[in-house]
C-alpha atoms as a PDB file:
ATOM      1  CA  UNK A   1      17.705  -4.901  11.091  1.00  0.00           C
ATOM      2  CA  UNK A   2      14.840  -4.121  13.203  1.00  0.00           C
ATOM      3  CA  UNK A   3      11.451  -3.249  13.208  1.00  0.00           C
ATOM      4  CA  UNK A   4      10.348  -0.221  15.470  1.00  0.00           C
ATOM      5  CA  UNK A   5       7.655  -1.480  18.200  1.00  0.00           C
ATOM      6  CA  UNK A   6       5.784   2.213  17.558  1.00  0.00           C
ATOM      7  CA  UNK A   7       5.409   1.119  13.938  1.00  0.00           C
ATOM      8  CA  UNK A   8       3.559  -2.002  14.969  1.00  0.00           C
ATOM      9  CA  UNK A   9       1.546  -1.189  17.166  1.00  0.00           C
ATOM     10  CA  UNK A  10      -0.426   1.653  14.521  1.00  0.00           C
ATOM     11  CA  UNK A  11      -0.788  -0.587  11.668  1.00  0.00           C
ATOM     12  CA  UNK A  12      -1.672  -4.038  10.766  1.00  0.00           C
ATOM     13  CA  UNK A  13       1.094  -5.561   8.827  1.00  0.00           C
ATOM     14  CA  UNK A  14       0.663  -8.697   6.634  1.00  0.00           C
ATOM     15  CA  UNK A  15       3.412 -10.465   5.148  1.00  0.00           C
ATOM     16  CA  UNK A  16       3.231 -12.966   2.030  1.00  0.00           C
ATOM     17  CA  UNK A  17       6.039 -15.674   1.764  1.00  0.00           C
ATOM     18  CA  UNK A  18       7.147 -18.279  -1.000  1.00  0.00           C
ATOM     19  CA  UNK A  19       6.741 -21.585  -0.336  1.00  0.00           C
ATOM     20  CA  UNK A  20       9.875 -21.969   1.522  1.00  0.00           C
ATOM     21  CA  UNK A  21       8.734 -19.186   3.754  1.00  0.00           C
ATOM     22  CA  UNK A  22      11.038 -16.405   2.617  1.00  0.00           C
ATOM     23  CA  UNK A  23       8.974 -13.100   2.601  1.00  0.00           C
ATOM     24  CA  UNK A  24       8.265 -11.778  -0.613  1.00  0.00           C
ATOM     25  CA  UNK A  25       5.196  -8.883  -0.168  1.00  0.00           C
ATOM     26  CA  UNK A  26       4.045  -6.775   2.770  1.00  0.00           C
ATOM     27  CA  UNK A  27       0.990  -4.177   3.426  1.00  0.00           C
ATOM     28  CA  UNK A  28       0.457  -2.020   6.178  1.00  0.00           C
ATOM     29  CA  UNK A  29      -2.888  -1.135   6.765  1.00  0.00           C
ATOM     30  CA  UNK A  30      -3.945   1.832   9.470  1.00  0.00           C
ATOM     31  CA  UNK A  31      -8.521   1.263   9.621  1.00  0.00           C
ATOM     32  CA  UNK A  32      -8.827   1.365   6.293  1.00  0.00           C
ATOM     33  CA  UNK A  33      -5.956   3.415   4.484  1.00  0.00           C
ATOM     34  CA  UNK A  34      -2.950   1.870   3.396  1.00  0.00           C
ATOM     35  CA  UNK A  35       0.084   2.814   4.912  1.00  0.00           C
ATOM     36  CA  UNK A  36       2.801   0.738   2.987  1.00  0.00           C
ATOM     37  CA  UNK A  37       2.829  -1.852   0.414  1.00  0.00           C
ATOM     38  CA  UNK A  38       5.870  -3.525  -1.290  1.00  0.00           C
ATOM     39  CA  UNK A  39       6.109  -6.722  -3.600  1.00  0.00           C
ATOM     40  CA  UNK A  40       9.771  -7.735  -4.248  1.00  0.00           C
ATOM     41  CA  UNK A  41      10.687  -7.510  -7.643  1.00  0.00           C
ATOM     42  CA  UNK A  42      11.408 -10.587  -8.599  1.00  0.00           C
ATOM     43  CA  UNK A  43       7.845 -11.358  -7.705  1.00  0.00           C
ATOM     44  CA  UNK A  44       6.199  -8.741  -9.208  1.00  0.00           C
ATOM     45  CA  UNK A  45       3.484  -8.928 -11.455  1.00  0.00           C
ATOM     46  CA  UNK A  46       2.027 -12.518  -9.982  1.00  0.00           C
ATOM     47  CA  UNK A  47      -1.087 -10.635  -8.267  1.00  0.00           C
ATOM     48  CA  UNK A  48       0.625 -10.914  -5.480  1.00  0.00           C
ATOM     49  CA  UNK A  49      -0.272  -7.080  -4.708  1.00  0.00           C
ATOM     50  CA  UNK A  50      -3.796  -7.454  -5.590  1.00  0.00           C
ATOM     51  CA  UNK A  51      -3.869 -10.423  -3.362  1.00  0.00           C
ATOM     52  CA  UNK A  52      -3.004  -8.106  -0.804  1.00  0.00           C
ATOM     53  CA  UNK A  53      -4.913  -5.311  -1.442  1.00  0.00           C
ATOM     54  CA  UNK A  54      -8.490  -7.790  -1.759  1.00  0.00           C
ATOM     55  CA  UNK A  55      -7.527  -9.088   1.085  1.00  0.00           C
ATOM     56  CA  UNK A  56      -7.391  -5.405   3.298  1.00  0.00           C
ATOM     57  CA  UNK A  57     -10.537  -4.614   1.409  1.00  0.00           C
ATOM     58  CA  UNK A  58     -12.347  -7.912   2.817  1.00  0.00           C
ATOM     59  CA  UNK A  59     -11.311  -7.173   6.493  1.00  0.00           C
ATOM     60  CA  UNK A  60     -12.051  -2.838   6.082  1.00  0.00           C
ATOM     61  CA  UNK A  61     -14.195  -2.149   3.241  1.00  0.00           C
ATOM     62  CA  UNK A  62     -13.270   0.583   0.442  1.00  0.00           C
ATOM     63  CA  UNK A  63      -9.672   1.421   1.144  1.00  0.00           C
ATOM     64  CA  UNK A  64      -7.664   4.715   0.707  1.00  0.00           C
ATOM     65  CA  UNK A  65      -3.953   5.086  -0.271  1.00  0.00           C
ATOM     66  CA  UNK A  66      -1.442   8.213  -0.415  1.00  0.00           C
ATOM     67  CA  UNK A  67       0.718   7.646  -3.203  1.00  0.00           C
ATOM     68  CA  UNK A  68       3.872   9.914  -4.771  1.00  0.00           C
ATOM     69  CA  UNK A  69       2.641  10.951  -8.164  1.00  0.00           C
ATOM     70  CA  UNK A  70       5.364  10.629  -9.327  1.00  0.00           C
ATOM     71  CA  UNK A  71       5.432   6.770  -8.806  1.00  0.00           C
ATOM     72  CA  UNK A  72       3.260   6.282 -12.182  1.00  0.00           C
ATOM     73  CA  UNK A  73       3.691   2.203 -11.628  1.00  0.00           C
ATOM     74  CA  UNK A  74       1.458   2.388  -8.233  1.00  0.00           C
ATOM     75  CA  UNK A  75      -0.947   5.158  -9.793  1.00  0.00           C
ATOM     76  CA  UNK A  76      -1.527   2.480 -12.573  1.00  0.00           C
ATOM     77  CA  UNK A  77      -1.847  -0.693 -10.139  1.00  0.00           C
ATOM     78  CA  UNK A  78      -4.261   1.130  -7.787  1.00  0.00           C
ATOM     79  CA  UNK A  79      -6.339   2.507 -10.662  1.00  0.00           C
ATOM     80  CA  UNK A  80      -6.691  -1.077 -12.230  1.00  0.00           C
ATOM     81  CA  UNK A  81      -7.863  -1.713  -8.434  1.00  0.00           C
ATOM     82  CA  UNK A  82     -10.683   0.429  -8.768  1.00  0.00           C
ATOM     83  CA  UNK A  83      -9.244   3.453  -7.100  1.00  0.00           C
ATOM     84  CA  UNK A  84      -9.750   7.197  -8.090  1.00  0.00           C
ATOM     85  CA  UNK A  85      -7.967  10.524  -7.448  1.00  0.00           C
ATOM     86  CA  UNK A  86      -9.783  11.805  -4.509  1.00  0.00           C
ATOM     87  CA  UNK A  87      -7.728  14.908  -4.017  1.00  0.00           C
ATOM     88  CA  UNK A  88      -3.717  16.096  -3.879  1.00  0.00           C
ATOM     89  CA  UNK A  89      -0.687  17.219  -1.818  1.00  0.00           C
ATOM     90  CA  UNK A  90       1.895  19.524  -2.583  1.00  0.00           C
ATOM     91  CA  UNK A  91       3.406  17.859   0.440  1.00  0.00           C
ATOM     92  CA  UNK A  92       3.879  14.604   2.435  1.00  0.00           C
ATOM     93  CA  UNK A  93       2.547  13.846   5.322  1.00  0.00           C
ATOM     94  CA  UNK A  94       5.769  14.553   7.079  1.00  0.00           C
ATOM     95  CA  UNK A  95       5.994  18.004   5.116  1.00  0.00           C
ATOM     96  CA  UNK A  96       8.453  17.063   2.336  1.00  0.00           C
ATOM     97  CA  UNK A  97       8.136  18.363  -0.503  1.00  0.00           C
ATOM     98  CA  UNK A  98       6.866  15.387  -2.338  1.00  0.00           C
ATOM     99  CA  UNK A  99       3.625  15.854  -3.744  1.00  0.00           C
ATOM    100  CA  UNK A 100       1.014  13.090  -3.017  1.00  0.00           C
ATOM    101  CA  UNK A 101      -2.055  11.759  -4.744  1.00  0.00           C
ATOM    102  CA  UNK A 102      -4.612  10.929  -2.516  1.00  0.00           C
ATOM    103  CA  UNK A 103      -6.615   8.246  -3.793  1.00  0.00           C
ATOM    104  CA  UNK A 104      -9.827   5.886  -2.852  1.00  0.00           C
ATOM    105  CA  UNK A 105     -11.748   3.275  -4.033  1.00  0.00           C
ATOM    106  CA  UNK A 106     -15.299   4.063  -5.191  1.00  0.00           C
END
């Protein structure tokens, strides 16, 4: 597997790993919106997210995310985060029908 170079070079990426370095979280972060976050499963639940998420917030003040509203788990973790509905898609950003909830932290 590879990573695309294009995908790199738009976003910061920051990976978490256990402690014998296999990678269990990542975040993508594009100025101040996230563009990606995932926590393995198995490690879900530790604040690992959150950990992640503070530590975008320290580096680009109040963050934005896009998120599927359908995916009521992330809606729930990024409104315990402090983040609010700031608007919606019918659409995603690649014009799928997959309707988005735009959200920000205020």
């Amino acid at each position: 597997m590879r990573v695309a170079d294009h995908c790199l070079a738009v976003a910061d990426l920051w990976v978490m790993s256990d402690d014998d370095d296999h990678a269990v979280a990542f975040m993508g972060l594009t100025d101040n919106s996230i563009d990606s976050l995932f926590v393995s499963p198995a490690h879900a639940g530790k604040g690992i997210g959150r950990q992640l998420v503070e530590h975008a917030r320290s580096l680009a003040g109040p963050l934005m995310v896009d998120v599927n509203e359908q995916n009521l788990p992330a809606v729930g973790f990024y409104g315990r985060l402090g983040f609010r509905v700031t608007g919606q898609s019918e659409r995603d950003n690649d014009g799928r029908p997959h309707p988005l909830l735009h959200m920000a932290m205020v």
